[in-house]
Protein backbone atom coordinates (compact mmCIF):
# COMPACT_ATOMS: atom_id res chain seq x y z
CA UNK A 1 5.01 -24.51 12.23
CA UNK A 2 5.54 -21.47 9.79
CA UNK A 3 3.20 -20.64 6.97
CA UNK A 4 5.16 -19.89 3.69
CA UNK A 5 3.88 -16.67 1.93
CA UNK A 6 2.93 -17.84 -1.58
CA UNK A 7 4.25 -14.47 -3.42
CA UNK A 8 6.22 -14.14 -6.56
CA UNK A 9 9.25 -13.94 -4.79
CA UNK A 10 10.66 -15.42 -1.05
CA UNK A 11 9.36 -13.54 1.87
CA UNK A 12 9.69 -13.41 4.80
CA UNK A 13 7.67 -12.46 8.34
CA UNK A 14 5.71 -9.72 8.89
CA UNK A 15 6.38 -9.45 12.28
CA UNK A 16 10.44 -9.60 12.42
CA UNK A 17 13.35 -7.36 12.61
CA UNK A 18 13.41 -5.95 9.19
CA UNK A 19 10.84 -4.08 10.06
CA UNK A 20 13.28 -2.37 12.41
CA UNK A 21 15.55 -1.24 9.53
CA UNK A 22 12.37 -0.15 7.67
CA UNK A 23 11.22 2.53 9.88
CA UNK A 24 15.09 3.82 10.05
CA UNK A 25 15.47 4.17 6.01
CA UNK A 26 14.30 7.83 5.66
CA UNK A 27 16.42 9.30 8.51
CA UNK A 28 20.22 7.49 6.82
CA UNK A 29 20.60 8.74 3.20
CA UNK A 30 23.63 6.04 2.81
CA UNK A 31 21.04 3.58 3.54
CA UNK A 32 18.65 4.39 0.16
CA UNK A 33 17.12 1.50 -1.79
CA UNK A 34 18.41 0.87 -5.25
CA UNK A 35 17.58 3.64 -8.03
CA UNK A 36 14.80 3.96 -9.03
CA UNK A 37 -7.53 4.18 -19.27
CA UNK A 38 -9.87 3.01 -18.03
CA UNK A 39 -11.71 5.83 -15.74
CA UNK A 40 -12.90 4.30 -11.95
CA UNK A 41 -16.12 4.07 -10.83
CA UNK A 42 -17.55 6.80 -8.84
CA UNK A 43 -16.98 5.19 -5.65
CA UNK A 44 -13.14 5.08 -6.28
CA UNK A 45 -13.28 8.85 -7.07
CA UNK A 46 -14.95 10.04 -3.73
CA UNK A 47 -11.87 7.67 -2.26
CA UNK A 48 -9.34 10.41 -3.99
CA UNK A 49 -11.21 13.13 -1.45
CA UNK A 50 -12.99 14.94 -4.22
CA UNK A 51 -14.56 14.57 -7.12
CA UNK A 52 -13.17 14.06 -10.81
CA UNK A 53 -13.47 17.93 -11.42
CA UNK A 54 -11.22 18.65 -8.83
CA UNK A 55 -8.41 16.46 -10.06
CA UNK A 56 -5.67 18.87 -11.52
CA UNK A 57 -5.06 18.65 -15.10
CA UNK A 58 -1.65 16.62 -14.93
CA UNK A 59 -3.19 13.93 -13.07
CA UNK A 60 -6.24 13.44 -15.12
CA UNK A 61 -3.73 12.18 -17.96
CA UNK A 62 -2.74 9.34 -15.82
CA UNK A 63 -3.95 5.88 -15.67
CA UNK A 64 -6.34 4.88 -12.82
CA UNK A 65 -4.12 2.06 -11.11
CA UNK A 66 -5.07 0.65 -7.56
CA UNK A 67 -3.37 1.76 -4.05
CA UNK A 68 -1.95 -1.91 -4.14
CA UNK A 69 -0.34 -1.32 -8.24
CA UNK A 70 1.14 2.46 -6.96
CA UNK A 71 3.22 1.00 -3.99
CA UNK A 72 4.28 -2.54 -6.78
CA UNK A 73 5.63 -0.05 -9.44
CA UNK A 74 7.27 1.69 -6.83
CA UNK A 75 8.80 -1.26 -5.74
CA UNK A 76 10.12 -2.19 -9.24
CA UNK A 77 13.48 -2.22 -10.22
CA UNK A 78 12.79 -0.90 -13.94
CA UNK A 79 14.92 -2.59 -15.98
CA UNK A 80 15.04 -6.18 -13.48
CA UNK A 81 11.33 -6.32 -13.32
CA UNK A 82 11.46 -7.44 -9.63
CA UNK A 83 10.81 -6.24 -6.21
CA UNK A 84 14.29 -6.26 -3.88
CA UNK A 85 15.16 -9.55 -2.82
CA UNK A 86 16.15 -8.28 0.90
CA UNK A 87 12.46 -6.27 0.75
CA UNK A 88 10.55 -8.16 3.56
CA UNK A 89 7.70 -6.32 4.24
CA UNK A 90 5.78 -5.39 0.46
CA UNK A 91 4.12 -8.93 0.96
CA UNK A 92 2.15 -7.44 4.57
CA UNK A 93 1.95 -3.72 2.88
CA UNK A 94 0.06 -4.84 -0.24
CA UNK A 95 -2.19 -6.19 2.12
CA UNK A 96 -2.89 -3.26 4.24
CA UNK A 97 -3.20 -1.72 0.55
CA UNK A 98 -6.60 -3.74 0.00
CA UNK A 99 -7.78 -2.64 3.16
CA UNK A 100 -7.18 1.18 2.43
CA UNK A 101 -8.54 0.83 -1.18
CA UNK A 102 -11.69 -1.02 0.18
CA UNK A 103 -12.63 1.65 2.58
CA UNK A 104 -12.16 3.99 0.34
CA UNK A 105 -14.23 2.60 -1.78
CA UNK A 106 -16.76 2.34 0.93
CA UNK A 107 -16.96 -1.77 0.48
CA UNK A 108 -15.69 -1.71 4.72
CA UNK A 109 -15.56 0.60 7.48
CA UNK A 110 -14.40 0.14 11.17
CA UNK A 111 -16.92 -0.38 13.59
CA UNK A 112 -17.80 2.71 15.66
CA UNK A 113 -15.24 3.82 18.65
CA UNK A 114 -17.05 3.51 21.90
CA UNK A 115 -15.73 4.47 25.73
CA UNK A 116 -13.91 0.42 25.55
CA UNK A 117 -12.61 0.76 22.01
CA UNK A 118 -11.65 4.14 21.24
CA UNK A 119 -7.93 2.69 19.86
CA UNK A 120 -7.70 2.37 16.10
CA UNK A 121 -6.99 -1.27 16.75
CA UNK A 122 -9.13 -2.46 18.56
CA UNK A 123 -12.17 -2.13 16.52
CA UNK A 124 -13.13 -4.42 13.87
CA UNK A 125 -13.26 -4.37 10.46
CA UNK A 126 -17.39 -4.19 9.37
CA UNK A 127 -18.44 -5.13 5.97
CA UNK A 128 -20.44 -2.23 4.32
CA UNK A 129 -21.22 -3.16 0.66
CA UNK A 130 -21.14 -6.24 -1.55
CA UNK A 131 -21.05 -4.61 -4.76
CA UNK A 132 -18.40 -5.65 -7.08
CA UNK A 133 -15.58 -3.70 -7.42
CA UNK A 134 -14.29 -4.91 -10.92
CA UNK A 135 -10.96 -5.78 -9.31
CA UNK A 136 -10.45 -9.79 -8.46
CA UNK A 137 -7.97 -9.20 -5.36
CA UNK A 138 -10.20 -6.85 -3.74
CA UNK A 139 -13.25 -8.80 -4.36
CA UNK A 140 -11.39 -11.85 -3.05
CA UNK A 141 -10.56 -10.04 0.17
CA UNK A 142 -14.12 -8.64 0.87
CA UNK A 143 -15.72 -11.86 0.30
CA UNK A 144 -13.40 -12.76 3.02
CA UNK A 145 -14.41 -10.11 5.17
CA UNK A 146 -18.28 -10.47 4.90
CA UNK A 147 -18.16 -14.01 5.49
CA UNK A 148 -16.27 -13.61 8.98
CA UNK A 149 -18.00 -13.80 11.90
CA UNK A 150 -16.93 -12.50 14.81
CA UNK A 151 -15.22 -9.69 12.83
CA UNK A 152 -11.50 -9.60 12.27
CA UNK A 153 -9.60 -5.63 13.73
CA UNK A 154 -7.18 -4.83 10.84
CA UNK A 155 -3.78 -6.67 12.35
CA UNK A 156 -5.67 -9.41 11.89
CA UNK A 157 -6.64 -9.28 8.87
CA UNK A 158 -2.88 -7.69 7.55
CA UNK A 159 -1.90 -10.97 9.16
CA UNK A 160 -4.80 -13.32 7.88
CA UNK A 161 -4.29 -12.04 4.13
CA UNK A 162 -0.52 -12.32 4.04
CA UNK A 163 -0.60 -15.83 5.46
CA UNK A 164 0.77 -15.14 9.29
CA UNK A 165 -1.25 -17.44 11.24
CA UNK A 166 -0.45 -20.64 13.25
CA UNK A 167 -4.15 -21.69 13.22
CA UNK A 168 -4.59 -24.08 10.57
CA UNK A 169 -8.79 -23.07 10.26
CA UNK A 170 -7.52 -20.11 8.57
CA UNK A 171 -4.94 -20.80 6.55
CA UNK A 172 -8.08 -20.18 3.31
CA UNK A 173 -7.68 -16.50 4.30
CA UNK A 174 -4.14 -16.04 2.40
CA UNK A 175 -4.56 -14.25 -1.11
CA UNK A 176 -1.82 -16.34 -2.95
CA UNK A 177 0.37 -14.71 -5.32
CA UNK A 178 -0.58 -11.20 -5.05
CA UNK A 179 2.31 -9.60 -6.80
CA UNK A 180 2.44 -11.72 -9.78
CA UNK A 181 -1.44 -10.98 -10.36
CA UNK A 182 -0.84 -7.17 -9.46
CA UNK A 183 1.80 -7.31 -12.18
CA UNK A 184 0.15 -8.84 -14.61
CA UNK A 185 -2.92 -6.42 -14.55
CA UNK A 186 0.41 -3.45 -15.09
CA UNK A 187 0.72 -5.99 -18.35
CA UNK A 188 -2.56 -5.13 -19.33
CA UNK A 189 -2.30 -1.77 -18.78
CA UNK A 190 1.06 -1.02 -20.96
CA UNK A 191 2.74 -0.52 -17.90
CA UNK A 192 4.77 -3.61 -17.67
CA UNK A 193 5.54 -6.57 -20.07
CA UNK A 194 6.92 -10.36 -18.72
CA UNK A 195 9.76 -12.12 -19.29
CA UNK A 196 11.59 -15.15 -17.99
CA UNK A 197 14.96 -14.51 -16.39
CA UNK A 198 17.82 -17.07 -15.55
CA UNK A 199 19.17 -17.16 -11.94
CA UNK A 200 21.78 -19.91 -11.95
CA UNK A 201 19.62 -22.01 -10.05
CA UNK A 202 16.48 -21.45 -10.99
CA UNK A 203 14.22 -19.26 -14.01
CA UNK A 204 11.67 -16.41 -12.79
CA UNK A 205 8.98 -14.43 -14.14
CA UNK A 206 10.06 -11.08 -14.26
CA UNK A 207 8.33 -7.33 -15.27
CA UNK A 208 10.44 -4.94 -16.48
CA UNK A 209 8.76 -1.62 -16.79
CA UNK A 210 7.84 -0.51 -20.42
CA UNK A 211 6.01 3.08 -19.82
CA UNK A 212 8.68 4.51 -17.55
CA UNK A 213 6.55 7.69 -18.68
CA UNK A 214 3.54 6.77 -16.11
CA UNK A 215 6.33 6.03 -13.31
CA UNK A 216 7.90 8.64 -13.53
CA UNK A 217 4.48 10.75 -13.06
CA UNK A 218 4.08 8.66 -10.11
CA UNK A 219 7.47 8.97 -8.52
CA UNK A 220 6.81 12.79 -9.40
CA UNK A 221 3.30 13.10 -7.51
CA UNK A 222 4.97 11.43 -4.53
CA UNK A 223 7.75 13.97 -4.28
CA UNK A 224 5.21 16.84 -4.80
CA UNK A 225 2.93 16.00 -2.12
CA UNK A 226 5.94 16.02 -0.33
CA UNK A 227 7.98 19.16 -1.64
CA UNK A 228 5.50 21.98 -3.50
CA UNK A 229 2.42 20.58 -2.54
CA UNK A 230 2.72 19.90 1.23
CA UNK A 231 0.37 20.76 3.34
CA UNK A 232 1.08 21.19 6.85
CA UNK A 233 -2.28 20.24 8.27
CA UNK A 234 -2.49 16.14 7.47
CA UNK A 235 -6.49 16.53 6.86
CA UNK A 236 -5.71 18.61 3.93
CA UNK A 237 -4.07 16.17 2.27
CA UNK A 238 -5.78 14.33 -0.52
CA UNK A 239 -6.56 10.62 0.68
CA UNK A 240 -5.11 8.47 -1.56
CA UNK A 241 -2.22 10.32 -1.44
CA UNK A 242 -2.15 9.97 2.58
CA UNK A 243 -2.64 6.69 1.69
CA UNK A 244 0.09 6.22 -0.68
CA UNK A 245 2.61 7.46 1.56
CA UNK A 246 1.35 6.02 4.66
CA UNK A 247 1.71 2.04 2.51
CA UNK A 248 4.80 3.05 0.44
CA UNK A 249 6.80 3.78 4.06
CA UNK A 250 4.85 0.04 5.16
CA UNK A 251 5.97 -1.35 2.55
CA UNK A 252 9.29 0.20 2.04
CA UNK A 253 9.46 1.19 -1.32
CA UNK A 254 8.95 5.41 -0.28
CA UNK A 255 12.43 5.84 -0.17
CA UNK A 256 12.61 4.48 -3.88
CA UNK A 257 10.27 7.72 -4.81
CA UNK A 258 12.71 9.86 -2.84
CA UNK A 259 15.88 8.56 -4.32
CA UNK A 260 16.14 10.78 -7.22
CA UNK A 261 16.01 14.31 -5.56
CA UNK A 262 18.60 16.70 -4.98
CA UNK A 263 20.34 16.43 -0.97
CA UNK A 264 18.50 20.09 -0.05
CA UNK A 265 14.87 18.47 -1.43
CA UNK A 266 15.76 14.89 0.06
CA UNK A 267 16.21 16.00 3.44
CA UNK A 268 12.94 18.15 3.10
CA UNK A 269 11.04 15.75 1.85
CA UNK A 270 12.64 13.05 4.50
CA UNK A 271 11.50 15.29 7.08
CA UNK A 272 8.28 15.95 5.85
CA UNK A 273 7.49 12.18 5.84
CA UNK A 274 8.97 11.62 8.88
CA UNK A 275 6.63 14.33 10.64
CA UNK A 276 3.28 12.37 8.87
CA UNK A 277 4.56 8.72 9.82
CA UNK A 278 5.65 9.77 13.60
CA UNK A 279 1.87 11.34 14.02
CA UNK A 280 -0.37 9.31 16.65
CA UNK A 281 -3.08 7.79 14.30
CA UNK A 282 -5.46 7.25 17.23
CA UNK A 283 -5.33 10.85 17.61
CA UNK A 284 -5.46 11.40 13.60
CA UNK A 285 -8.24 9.13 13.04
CA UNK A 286 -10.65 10.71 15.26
CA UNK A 287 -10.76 13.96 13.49
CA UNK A 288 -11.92 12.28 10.31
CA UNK A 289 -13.64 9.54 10.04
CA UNK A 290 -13.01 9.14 5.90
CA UNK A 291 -9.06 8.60 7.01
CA UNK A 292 -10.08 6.18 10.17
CA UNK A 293 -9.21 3.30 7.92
CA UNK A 294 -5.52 4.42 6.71
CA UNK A 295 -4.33 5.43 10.27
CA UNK A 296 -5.80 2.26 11.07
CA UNK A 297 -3.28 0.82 8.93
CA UNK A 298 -0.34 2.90 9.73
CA UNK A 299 -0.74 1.95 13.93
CA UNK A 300 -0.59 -1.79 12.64
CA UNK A 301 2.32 -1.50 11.20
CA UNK A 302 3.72 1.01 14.05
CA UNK A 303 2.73 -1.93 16.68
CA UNK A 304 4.22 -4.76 14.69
């Protein structure tokens, strides 16, 4: 029996050979994808690895969108309003995204490595914090989490929250059109609007992008972090941009940032990406415990 992913468009397994071609894209340029305010909390803040002061002047202009709304607009065609048909794998990414943006809001944590689990994976994924965190999905997911017992390791839950499971008992654990509602909160945020396309066979819901302008800063921060703002020690790096990376490659939509640059900055930043993605995240993860959670992310998706 397989357990169809109830996303706004067809899916397909999280655990298949696309995910072969994924982790090839940045190393074959003939093989790039298709062209391209309200503050947070406080909580969400310490997530960015500093505090609002720090935040440089361009970025405090920009809207305060989730990890999991980042790697969707990447995804975006802009003028379509949908995702890539042949994209298999944003379904399992935006899922690894609610993990990342819960532990960085410090809602979860992983449980403490120990002499028998020092690997990223297999320690399990500890509720920390009930408070609300104003977003539905992310609420949905750590209601999920606290009510668990025994505790779920993150592959599990990537596979629990995307729907991959055979076992029947846990089949409630699936957060059911993700992108759709993801979308829809760009809608309310003047990022996106809706409209109904024809597709010979059958009509779909689409978002075409309406502030290209907020895009376009994010397709820009990407190829910064990447270009004039790399750093070559990882732990320098501001989290949620780690993070952003890290998902956008896991979800393949990084490429899409990358897309636009000239060849001399495309193979930099290619190579620069490479070198962060190829890093050992057992190895990362234990010198910071405030990035345990994204490496933990980026070796389920390495083991997959």
């Amino acid at each position: 029996m397989s357990v169809q992913k109830n996303d706004a468009e067809p899916t397909f397994s999280f655990f298949n050979s696309g995910l072969a071609s994924r982790m090839t894209t940045l190393t074959h340029r003939n093989r790039r994808a298709e062209p391209a305010a309200q503050k947070r909390d406080q909580d969400e803040d310490v997530g960015r690895g500093g505090s609002p002061e720090e935040e440089d002047e361009e970025d405090s202009k920009d809207l305060r969108l989730t990890l999991m709304e980042e790697v969707l607009l990447l995804g975006l065609k802009d003028k379509e309003g949908y995702t890539s048909f042949w994209n298999d794998c944003i379904s399992s990414g935006l899922r690894g995204c609610i993990l990342i943006e819960l532990a960085l809001r410090g809602r979860i944590q992983l449980e403490p490595a120990s002499m028998r689990k020092k690997k990223l994976l297999d320690r399990k994924v500890l509720f920390k914090s009930e408070a609300p965190t104003g977003d539905v999905l992310l609420d949905e997911a750590l209601k999920h989490i606290k009510a668990t017992e025994p505790p779920e390791n993150v592959q599990s839950w990537i596979e629990l929250l995307t729907g991959e499971t055979w076992n029947p008992l846990k089949l409630h654990y699936q957060l059911r059109n993700v992108r759709e509602r993801l979308a829809k909160n760009l809608v309310e945020k003047g990022i996106l609007t809706t409209e109904k396309q024809n597709f010979l066979l059958f009509d779909m819901t689409t978002h075409p992008i309406t502030n290209t302008t907020e895009k376009q800063r994010l397709v820009k921060r990407v190829q910064e972090s990447l270009l004039d703002r790399w750093v070559n020690d990882v732990h320098r790096m501001d989290r949620r941009m780690l993070a952003l990376i890290v998902l956008a490659h896991a979800s393949d939509v990084l490429e899409n940032a990358l897309t636009p640059l000239s060849d001399e900055q495309y193979e930099v930043a290619s190579a620069r990406s490479r070198t962060l993605l190829d890093s050992n995240p057992d190895v990362e993860g234990a010198k910071a415990q405030t990035t345990e959670m994204i490496w933990a992310v980026l070796a389920a998706f390495n083991k997959a």
